[in-house]
Protein backbone atom coordinates (compact mmCIF):
# COMPACT_ATOMS: atom_id res chain seq x y z
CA UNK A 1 -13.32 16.91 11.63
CA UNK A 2 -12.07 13.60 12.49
CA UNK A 3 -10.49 11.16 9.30
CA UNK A 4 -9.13 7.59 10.01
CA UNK A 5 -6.91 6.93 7.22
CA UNK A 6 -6.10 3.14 6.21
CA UNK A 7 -4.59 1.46 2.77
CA UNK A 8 -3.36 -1.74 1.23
CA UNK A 9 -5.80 -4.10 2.74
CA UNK A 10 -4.63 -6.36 -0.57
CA UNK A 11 -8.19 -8.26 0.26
CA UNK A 12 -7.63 -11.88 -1.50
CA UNK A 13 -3.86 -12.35 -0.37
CA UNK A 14 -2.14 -15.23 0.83
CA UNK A 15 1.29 -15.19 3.33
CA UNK A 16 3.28 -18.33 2.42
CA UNK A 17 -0.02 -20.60 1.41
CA UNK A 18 -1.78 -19.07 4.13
CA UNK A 19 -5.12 -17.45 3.61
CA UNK A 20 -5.23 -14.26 5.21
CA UNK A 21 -8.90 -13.84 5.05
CA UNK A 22 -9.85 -14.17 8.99
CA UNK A 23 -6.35 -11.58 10.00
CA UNK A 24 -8.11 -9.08 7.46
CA UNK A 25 -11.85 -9.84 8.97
CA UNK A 26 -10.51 -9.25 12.11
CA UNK A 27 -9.04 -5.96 11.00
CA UNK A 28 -12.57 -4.95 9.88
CA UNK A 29 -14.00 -5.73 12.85
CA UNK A 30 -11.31 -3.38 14.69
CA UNK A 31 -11.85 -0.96 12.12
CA UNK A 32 -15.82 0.03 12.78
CA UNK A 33 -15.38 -0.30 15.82
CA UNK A 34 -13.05 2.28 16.04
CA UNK A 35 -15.18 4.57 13.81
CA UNK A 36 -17.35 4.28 16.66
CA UNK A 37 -15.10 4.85 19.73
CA UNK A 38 -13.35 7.63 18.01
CA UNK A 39 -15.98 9.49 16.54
CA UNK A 40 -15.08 9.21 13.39
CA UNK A 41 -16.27 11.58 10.14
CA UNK A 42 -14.85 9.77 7.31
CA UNK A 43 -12.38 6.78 6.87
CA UNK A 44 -10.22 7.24 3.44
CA UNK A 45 -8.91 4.21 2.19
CA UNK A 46 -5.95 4.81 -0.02
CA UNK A 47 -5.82 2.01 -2.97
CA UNK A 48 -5.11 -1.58 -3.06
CA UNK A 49 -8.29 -2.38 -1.43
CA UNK A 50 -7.98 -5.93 -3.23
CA UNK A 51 -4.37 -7.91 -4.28
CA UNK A 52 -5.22 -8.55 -7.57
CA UNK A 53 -7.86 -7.14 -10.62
CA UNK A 54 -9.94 -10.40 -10.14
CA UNK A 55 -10.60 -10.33 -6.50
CA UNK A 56 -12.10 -13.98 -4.88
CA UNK A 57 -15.99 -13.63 -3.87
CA UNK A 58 -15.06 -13.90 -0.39
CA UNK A 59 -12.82 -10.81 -0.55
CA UNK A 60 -15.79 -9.11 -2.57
CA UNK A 61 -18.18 -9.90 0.11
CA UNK A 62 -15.71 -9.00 2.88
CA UNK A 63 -15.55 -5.63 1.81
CA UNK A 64 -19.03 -5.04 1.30
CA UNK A 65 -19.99 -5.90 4.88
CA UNK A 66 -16.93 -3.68 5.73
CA UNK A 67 -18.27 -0.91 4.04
CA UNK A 68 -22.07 -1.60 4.98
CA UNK A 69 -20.90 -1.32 8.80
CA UNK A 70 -18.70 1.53 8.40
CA UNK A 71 -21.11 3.96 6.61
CA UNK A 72 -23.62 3.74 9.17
CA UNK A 73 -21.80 5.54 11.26
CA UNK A 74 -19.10 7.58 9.19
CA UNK A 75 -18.35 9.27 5.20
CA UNK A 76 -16.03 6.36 3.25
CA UNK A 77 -14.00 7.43 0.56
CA UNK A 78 -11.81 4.78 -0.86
CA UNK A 79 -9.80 4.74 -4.18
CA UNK A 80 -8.36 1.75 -6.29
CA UNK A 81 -4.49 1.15 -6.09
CA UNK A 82 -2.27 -0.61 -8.66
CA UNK A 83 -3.32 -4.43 -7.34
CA UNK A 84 -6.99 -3.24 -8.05
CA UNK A 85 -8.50 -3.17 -11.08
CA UNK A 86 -9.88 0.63 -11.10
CA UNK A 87 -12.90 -0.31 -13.68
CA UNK A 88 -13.92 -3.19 -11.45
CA UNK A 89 -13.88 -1.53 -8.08
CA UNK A 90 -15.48 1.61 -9.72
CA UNK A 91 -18.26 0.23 -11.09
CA UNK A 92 -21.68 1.64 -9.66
CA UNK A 93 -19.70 4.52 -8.44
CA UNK A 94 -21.86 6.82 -10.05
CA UNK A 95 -25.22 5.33 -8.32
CA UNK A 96 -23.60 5.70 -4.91
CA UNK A 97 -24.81 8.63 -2.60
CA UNK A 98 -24.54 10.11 0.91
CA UNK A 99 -22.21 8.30 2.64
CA UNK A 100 -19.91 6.31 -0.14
CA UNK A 101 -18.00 7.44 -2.56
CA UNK A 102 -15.49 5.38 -4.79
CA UNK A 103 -12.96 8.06 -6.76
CA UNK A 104 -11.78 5.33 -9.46
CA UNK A 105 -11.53 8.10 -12.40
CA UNK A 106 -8.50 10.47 -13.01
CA UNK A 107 -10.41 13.20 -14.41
CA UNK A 108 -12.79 13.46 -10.84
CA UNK A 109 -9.91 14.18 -8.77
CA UNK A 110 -10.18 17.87 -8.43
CA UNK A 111 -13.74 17.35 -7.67
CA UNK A 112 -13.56 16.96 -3.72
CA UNK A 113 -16.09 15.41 -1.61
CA UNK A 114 -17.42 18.42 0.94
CA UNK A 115 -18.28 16.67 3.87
CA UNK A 116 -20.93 18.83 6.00
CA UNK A 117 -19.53 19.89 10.24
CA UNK A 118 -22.34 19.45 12.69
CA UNK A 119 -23.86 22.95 11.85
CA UNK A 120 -24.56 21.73 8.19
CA UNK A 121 -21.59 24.12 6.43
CA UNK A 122 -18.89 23.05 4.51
CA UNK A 123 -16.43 21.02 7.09
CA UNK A 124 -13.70 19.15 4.94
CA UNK A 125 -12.49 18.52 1.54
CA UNK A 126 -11.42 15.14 0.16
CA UNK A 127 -9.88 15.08 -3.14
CA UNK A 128 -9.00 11.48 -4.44
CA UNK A 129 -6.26 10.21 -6.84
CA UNK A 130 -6.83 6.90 -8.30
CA UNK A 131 -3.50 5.23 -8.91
CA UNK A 132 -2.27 7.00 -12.24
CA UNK A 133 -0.23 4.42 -14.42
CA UNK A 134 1.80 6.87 -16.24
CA UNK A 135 1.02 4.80 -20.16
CA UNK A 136 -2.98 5.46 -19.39
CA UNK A 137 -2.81 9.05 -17.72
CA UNK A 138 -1.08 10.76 -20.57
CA UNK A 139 -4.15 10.12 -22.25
CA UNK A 140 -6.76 10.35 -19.57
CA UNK A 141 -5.30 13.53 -18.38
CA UNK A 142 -4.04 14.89 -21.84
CA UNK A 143 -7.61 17.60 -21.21
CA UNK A 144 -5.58 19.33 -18.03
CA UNK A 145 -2.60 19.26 -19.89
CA UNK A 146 -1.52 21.88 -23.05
CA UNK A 147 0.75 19.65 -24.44
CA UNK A 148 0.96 15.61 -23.87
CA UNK A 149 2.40 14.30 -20.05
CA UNK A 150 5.90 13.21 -20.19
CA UNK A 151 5.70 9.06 -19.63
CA UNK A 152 6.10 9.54 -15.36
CA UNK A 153 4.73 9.04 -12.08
CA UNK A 154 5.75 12.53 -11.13
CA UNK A 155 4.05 14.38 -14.30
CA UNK A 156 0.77 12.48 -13.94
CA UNK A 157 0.45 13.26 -10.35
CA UNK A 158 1.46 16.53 -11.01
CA UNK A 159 -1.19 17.28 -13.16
CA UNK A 160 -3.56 16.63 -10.84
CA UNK A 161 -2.25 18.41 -7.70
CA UNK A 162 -2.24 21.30 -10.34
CA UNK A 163 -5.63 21.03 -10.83
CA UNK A 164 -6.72 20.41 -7.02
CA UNK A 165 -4.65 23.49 -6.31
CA UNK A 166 -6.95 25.79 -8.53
CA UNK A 167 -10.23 24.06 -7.45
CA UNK A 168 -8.93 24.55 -3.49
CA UNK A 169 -8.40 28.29 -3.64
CA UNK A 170 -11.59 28.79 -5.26
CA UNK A 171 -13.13 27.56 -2.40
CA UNK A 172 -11.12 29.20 -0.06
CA UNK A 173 -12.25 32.33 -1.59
CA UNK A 174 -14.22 33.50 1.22
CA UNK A 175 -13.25 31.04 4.29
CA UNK A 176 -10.18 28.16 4.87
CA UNK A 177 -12.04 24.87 4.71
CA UNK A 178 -9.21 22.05 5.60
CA UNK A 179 -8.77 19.50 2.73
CA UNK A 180 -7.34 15.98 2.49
CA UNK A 181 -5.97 14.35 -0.47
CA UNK A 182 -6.21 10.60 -0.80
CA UNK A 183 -3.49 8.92 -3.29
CA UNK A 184 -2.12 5.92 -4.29
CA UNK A 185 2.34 6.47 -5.17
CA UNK A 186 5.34 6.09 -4.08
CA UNK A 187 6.49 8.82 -2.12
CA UNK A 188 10.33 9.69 -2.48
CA UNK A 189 11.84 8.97 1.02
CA UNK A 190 9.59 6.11 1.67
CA UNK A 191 10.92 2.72 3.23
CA UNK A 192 9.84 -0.08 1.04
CA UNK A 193 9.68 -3.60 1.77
CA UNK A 194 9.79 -6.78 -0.25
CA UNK A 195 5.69 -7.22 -0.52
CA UNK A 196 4.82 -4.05 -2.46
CA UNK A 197 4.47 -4.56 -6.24
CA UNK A 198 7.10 -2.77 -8.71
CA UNK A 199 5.69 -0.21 -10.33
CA UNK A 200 8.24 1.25 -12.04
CA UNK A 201 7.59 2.80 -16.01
CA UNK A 202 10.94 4.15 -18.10
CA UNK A 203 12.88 2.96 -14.92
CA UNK A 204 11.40 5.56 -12.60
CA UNK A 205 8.54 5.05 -9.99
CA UNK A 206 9.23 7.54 -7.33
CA UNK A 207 7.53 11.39 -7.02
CA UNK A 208 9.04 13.81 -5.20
CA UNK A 209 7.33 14.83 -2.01
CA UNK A 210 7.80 18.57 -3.52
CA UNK A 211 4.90 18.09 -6.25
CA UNK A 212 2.53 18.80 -3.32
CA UNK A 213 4.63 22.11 -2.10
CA UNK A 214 1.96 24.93 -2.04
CA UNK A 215 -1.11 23.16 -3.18
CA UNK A 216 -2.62 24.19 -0.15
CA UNK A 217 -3.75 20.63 1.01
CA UNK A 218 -3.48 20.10 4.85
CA UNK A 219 -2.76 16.22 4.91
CA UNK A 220 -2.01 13.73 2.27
CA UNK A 221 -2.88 10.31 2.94
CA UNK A 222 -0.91 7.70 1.12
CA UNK A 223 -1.12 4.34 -0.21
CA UNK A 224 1.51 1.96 -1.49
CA UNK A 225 4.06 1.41 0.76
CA UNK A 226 3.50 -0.97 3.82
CA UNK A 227 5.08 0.33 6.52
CA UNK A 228 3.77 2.94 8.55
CA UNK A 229 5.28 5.98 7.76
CA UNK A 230 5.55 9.74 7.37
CA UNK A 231 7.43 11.54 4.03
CA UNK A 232 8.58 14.49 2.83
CA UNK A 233 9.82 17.33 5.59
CA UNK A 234 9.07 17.45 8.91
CA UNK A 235 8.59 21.25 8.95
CA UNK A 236 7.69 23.66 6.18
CA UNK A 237 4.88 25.26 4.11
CA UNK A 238 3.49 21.86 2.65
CA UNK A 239 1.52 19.43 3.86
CA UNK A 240 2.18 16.33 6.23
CA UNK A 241 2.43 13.34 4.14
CA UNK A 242 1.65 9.90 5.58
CA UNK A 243 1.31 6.27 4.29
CA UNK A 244 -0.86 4.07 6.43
CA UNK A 245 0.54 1.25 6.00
CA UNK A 246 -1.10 -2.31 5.12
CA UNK A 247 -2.82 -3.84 8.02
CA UNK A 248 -2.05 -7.18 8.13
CA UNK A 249 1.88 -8.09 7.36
CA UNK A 250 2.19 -9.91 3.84
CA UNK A 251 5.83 -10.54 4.04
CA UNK A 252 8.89 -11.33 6.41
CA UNK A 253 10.33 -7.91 5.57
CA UNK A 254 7.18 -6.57 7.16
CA UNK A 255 7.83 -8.52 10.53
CA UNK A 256 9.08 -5.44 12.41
CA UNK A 257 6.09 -2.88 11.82
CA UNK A 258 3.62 -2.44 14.11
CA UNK A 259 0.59 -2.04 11.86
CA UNK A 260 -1.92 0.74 12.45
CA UNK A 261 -4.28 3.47 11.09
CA UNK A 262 -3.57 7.22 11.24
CA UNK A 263 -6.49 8.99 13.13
CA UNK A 264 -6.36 12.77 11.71
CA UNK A 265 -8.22 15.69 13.32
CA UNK A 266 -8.39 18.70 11.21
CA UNK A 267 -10.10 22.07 11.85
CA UNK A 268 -9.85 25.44 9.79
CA UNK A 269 -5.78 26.00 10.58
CA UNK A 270 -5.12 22.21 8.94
CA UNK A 271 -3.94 19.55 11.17
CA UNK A 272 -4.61 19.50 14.98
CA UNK A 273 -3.52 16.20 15.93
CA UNK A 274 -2.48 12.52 14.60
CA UNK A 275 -2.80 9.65 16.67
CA UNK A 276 -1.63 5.90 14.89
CA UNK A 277 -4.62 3.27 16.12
CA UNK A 278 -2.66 0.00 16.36
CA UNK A 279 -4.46 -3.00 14.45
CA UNK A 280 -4.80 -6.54 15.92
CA UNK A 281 -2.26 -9.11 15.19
CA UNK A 282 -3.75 -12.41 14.60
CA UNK A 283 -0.60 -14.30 14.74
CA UNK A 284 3.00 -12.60 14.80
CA UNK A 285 5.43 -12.70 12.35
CA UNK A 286 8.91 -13.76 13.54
CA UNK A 287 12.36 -15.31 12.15
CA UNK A 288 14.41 -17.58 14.18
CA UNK A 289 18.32 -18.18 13.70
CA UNK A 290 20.67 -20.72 14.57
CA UNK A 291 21.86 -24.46 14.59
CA UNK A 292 19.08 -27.22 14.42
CA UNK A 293 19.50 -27.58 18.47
CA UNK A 294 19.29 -23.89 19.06
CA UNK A 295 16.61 -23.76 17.42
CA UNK A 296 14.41 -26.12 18.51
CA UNK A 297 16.10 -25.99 22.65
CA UNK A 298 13.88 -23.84 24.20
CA UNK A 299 15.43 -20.21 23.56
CA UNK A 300 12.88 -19.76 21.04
CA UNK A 301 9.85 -21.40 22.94
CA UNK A 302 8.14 -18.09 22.95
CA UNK A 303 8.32 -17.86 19.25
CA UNK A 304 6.58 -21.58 18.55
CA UNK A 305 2.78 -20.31 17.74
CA UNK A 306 4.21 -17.72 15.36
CA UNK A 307 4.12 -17.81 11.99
CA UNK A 308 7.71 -18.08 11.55
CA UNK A 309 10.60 -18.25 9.00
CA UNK A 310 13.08 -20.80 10.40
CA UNK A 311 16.93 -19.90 9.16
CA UNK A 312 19.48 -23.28 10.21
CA UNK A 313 22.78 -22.72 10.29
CA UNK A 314 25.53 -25.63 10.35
CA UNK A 315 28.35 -27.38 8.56
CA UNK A 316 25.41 -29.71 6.27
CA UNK A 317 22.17 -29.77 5.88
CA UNK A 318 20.30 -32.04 8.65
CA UNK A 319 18.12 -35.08 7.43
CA UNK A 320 14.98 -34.26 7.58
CA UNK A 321 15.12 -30.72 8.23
CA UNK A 322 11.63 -29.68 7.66
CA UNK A 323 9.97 -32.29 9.54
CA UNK A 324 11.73 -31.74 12.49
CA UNK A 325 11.57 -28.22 12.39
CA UNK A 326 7.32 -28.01 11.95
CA UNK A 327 7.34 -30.71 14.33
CA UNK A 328 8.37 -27.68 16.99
CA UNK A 329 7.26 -25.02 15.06
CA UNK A 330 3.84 -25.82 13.57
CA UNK A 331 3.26 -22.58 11.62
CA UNK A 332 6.95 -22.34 10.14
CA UNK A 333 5.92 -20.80 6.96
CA UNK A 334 10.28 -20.84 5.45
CA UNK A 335 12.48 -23.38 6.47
CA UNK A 336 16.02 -22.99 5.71
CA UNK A 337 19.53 -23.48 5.64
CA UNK A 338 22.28 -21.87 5.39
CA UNK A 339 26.18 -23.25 5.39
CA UNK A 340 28.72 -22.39 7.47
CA UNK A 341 30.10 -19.14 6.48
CA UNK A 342 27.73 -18.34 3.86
CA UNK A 343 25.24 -15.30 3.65
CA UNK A 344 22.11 -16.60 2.24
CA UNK A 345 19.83 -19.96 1.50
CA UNK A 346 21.11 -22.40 -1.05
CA UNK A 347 18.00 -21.16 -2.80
CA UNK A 348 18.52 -19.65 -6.68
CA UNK A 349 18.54 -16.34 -7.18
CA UNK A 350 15.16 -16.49 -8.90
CA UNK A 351 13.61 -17.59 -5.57
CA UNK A 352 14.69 -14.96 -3.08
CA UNK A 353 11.90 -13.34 -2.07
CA UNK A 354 12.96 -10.20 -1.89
CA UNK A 355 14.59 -10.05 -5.15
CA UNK A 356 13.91 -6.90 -7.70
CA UNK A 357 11.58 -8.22 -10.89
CA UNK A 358 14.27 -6.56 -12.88
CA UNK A 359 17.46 -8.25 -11.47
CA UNK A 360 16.04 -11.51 -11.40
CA UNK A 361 16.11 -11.14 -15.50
CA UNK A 362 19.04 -9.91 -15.78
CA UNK A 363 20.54 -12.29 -13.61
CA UNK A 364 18.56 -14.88 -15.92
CA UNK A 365 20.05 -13.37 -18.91
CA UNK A 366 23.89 -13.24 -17.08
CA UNK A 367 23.46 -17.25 -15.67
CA UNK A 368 22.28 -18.47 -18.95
CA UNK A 369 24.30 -16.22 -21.75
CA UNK A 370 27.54 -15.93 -19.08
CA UNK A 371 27.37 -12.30 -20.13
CA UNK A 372 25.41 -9.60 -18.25
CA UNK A 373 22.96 -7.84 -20.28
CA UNK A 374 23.98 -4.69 -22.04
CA UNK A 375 22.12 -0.93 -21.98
CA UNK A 376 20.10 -1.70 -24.64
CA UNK A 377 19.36 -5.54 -23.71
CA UNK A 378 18.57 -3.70 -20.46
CA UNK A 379 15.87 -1.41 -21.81
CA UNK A 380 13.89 -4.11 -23.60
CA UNK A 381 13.85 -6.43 -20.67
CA UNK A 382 12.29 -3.43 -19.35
CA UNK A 383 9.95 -2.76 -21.51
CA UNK A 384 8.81 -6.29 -21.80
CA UNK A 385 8.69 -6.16 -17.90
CA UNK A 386 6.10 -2.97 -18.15
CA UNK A 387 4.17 -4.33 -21.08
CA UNK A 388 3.42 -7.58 -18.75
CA UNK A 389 2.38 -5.65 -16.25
CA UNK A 390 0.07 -3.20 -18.16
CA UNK A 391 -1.39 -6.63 -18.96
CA UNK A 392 -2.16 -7.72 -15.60
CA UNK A 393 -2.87 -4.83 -14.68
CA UNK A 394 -5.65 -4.29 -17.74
CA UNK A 395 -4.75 -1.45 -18.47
């Protein structure tokens, strides 16, 4: 059995102002057609299918051509993330047959998708996590549980691996059928980047890779993080864990990954092979560095169709630094400038892009107050920080 396993499409995002829309068509396009080249069996597509709970109608429509195409010729299983509003992108799940199937419900995890081999038998298993906010699982989950979850990551995901683990060996009973699990976390050991969304509850976000140690699972395939990656241990009893990756970069911190899906081939003794697919790059992401004439002699000519963040370096600012710089650099998507022995933008702290939800109110509280926030001023930013989020979120 053959899976191609893709996540964090984030359908509906913009990079900078720019709509993303034709980069993620184009990834479609790549994507059925390499369904078809590579004989595939089923695509899983691990969470944040759309950036936000309130997708645009052109993201909506994009994805149901998407999955039109693709299940004409392969299984789909796809599972909201914590951009995606898990009622929405559920909805009609239940009506859906054959050759779709949308996991957006906790309690159906442990109730895999059999997908038939070419003699008609039982060929894989494809169990699928929803993204478990830790505040709404202790009560969704509270019937697999004896006593209530602690508030986690980790003891909501654990609950269900539990539960997967029982329903695989039963199954297993009388011949090893290999078996996927499709989930939406973060990983412990993963390499984040400055585009994925906090989504941290009592200050923790992380699970440890060792919650899926002897569930008997063959290959996890993760959503979150935006790099392409693999977790957990090389070598061992467990399973290999991979994230995807998102498919189209959505910040500058994502500049350096080469983008791709994981093709998986599976048979009875778990994985046979991997194989990363690269995507298509509709424009490059690049960053160029330097004093005004550096950067716009031609050392960086190749670099002048990217879309580019544009760092000047000097003694003052130049007049007119933006103007001249797009003039050379039409898709410069940052321009700025840094002094003379400095290490960042004059930009506030509250602008960096890459700067933790959490610091940037404490650093509020520390600029305005000239005192840093204490442990307890810490814990109810917090907590207003989660309850904000759980808003957006709907949950």
């Amino acid at each position: 059995m053959r899976i191609l396993h893709t996540a964090d499409w984030h359908l509906g995002r913009t990079l900078h102002g720019v709509d993303l829309a034709p980069a993620h068509a184009a990834f479609l396009d790549h994507l059925v057609d390499t369904v078809r080249a590579e004989r595939v069996d089923v695509v899983v597509i691990a969470g944040d299918v759309y950036d936000r709970a309130f997708p645009p109608l052109e993201s909506v429509s994009l994805l149901q051509d998407a999955l039109v195409r693709l299940c004409e010729r392969a299984h789909v299983v796809l599972t909201p993330g914590n951009h995606d509003s898990a009622i929405r992108l559920g909805f009609g799940a239940d009506l859906f047959r054959e050759r779709l199937a949308v996991r957006a419900r906790p309690l159906d995890a442990a109730t895999p998708l059999v997908v038939p081999d070419a003699d008609g038998g039982d060929g894989l298993l494809v169990y699928a996590v929803p993204y478990l906010d830790p505040d709404a699982a202790r009560v969704t989950l509270a019937p697999w549980s004896a006593a209530p979850l602690h508030r986690s990551h980790e003891a909501a995901l654990t609950a269900v691996v539990d539960r997967v683990r029982a329903d695989l060996a039963a199954r297993r009973a009388t011949a090893r059928i290999p078996a996927v699990l499709v989930a939406h976390a973060f990983v412990q050991g993963g390499l984040v980047c400055d585009s994925e969304r906090d989504i941290r509850v009592g200050g923790v976000d992380a699970v440890p890779a060792a919650v899926f140690d002897g569930s008997g699972l063959d290959y996890v395939a993760l959503g979150h993080l935006h790099g392409p990656q693999r977790v957990g241990p090389a070598e061992g009893p467990g399973p290999r864990l991979r994230y995807a990756g998102s498919p189209v970069a959505m910040s500058f911190s994502e500049r350096g990954h080469t983008k791709s899906s994981a093709l998986v081939e599976l048979d009875a003794s778990g994985v046979r092979s991997l194989e990363l697919i690269d995507a298509p790059v509709r424009r490059r992401l690049s960053e160029v560095r330097g004093t005004l004439d550096e950067v716009l002699g031609r050392r960086h000519a190749a670099q002048r169709e990217d879309w580019v963040r544009v760092v000047v370096t000097g003694r003052s600012r130049p007049h007119d630094l933006v103007s001249a710089v797009k003039r050379v650099f039409p898709h410069a998507l940052e321009v700025q400038f840094v002094p003379e022995g400095a290490e960042r933008p004059l930009l506030p702290g509250l602008a960096r892009e890459s700067a933790d939800p959490l610091g940037v109110l404490e650093e509020f509280v520390t600029t305005v107050r000239r005192q840093a926030p204490d442990a307890r001023e810490r814990l109810v930013l917090r907590e207003a920080y989660e309850a904000v989020r759980r808003a957006e979120a709907g949950v």
